[in-house]
Protein backbone atom coordinates (compact mmCIF):
# COMPACT_ATOMS: atom_id res chain seq x y z
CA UNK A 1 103.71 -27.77 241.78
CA UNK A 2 102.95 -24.88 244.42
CA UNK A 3 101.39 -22.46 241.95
CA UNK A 4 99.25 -25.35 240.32
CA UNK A 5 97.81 -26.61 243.34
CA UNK A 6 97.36 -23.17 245.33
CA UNK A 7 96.45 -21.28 242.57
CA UNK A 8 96.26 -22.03 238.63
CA UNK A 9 94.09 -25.61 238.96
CA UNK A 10 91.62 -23.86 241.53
CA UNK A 11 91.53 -21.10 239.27
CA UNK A 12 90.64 -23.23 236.39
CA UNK A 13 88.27 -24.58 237.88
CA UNK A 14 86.08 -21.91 239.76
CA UNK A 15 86.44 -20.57 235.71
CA UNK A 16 84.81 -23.95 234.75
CA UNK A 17 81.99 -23.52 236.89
CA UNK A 18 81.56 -20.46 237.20
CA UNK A 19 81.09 -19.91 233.46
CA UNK A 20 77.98 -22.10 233.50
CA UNK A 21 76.48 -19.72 235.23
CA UNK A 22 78.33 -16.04 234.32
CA UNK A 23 80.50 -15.24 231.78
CA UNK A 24 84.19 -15.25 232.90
CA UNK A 25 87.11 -13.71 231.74
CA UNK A 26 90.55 -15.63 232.64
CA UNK A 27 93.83 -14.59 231.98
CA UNK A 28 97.59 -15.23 232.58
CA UNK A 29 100.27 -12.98 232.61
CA UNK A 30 103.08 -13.97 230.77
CA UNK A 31 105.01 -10.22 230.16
CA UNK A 32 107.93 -10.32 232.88
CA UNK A 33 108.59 -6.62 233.97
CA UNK A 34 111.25 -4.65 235.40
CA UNK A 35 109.52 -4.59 238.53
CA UNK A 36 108.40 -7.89 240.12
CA UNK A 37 107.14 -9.57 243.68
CA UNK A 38 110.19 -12.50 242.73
CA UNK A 39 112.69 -10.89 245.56
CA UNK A 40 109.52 -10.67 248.06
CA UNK A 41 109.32 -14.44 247.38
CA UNK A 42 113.27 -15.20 247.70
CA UNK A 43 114.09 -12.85 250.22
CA UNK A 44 115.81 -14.31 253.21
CA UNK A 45 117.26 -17.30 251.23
CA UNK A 46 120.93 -16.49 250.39
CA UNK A 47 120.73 -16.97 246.80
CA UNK A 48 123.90 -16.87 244.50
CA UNK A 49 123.76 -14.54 241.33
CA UNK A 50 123.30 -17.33 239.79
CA UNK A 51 120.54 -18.94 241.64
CA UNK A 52 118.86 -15.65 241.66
CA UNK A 53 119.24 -15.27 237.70
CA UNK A 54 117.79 -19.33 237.66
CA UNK A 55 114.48 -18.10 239.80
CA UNK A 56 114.05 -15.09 236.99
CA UNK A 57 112.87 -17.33 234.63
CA UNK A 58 110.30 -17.87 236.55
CA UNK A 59 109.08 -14.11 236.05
CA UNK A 60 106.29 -13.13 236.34
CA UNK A 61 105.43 -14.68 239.69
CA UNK A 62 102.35 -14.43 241.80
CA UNK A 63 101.07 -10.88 242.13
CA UNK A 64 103.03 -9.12 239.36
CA UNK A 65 99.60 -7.84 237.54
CA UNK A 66 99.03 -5.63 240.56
CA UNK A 67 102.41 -3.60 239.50
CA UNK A 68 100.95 -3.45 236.26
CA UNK A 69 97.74 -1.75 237.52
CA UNK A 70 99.21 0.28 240.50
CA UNK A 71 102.75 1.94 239.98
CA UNK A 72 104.18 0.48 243.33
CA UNK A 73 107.48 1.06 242.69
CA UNK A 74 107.45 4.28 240.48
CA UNK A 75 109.51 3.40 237.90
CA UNK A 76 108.90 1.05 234.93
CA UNK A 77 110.70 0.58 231.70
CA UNK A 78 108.63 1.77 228.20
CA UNK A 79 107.05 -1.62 228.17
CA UNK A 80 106.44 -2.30 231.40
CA UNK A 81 104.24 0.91 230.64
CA UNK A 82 102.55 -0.13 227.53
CA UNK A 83 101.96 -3.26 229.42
CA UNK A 84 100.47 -1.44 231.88
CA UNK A 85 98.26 0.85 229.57
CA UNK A 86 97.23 -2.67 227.84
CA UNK A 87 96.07 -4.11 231.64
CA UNK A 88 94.53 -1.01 233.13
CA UNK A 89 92.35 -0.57 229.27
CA UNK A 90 91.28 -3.82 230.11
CA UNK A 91 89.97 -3.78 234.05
CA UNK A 92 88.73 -0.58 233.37
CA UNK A 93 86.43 -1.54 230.22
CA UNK A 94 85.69 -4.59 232.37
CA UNK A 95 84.64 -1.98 235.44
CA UNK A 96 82.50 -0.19 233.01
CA UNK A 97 80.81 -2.64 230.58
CA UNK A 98 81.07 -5.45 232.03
CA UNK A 99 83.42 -6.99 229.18
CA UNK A 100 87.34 -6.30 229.48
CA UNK A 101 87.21 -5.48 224.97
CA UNK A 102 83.52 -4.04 224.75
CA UNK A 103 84.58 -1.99 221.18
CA UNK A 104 86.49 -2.93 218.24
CA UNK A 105 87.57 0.70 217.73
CA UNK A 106 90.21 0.22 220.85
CA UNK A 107 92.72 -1.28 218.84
CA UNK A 108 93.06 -4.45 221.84
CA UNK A 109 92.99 -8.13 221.27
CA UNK A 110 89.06 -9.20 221.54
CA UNK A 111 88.95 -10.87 224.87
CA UNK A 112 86.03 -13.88 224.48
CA UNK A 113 84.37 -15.66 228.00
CA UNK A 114 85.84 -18.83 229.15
CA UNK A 115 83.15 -20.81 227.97
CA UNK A 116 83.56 -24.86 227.43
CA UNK A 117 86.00 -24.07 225.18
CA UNK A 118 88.39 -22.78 228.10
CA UNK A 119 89.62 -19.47 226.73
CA UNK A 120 91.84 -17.21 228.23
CA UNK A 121 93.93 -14.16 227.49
CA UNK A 122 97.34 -14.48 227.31
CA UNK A 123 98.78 -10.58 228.71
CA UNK A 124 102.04 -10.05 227.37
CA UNK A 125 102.52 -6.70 225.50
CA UNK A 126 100.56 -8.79 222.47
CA UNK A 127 97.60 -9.65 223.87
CA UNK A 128 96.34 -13.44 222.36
CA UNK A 129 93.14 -15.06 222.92
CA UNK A 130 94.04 -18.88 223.48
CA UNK A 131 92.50 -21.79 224.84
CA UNK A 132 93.41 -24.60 227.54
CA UNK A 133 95.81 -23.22 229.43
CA UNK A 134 98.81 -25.62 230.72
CA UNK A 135 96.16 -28.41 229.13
CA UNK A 136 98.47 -31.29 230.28
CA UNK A 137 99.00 -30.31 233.81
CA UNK A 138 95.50 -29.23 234.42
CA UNK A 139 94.15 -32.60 233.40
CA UNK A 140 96.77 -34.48 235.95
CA UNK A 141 94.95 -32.04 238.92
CA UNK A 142 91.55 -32.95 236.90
CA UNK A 143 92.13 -36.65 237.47
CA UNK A 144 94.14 -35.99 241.02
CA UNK A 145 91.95 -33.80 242.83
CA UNK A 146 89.10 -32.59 241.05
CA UNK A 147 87.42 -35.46 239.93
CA UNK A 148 86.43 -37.32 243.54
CA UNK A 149 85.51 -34.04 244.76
CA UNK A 150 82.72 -33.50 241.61
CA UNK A 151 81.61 -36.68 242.42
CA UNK A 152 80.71 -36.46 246.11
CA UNK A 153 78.70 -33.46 245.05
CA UNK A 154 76.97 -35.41 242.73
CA UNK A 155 73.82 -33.21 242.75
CA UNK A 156 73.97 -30.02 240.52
CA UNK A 157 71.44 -27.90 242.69
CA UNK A 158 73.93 -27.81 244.97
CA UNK A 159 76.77 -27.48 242.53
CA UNK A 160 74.78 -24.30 241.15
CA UNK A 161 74.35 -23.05 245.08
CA UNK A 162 78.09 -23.49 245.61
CA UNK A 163 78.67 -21.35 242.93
CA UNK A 164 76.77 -18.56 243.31
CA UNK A 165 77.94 -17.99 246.58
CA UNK A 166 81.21 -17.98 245.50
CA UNK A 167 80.41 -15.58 242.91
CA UNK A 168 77.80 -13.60 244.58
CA UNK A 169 79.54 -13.44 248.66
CA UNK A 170 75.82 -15.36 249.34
CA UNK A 171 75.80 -17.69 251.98
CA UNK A 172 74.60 -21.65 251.11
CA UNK A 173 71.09 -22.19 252.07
């Protein structure tokens, strides 16, 4: 419920909009590494073994594509690294061209916009273009929280200003 509402629906959404305007490349990290922000999230709780081994499911949590890109704790299995070779091919095509799979000659999964047909990149160490993410749940925050909202903006020049502020750091005129 946490990671929906502070994270994955707003996500979604700034993707929505955004791509009307930009072309947007979302993603979510599925791979669960060696290395992982879980005990930063747990720590002062007194977990059991088992309790602990329960909240590792939830791998990977918020943050874990950072170890992916940065080697914060200096030592990573052989797919953790291959994981991380997969990720850091990606931002840095995306830092270059503009587009996280620019050239077929790469050997990577083609990574399409968002677009209205809600694509994202699934990052596990086999990389799959798919669309709708968590499709159910996002359309209970749709109807929940994001619906009313659209509505009291009502007019899309403002919608449009919204965004590229967002986007661009500008402030709203």
């Amino acid at each position: 419920m946490l990671t929906d509402s502070w994270f994955l629906s707003p996500d979604q959404k700034l993707s929505e909009l955004g791509s009307k305007f930009t072309q947007v490349y979302n993603y979510q990290l599925t791979y669960a590494a060696t290395n992982t922000f879980l005990s930063f999230y747990s720590a002062g709780r007194n977990l059991t073994q088992e309790q602990f081994k329960q909240l590792s499911s939830l791998k990977p949590v918020h943050a874990d594509d950072v170890l992916h890109l940065f080697n914060v704790f200096g030592v990573r299995s052989e797919e953790d690294e291959k994981m991380s070779s997969i990720m850091v091919k990606y931002w840095t095509n995306f830092a270059k061209y503009g587009h996280p799979s620019p050239f077929l000659r790469q050997n990577i999964t083609t990574w399409k916009h968002y677009s209205g047909d809600k694509r994202y990149m699934e990052l596990s160490l086999k990389p799959t273009l798919k669309q709708n993410i968590e499709e159910e749940r996002m359309t209970f925050w749709q109807k929940m929280v994001w619906n009313e909202r659209e509505s009291k903006l009502g007019d899309s020049s403002l919608m449009r200003r919204i965004i590229d502020a967002v986007l661009h750091g500008l402030r709203i005129k």
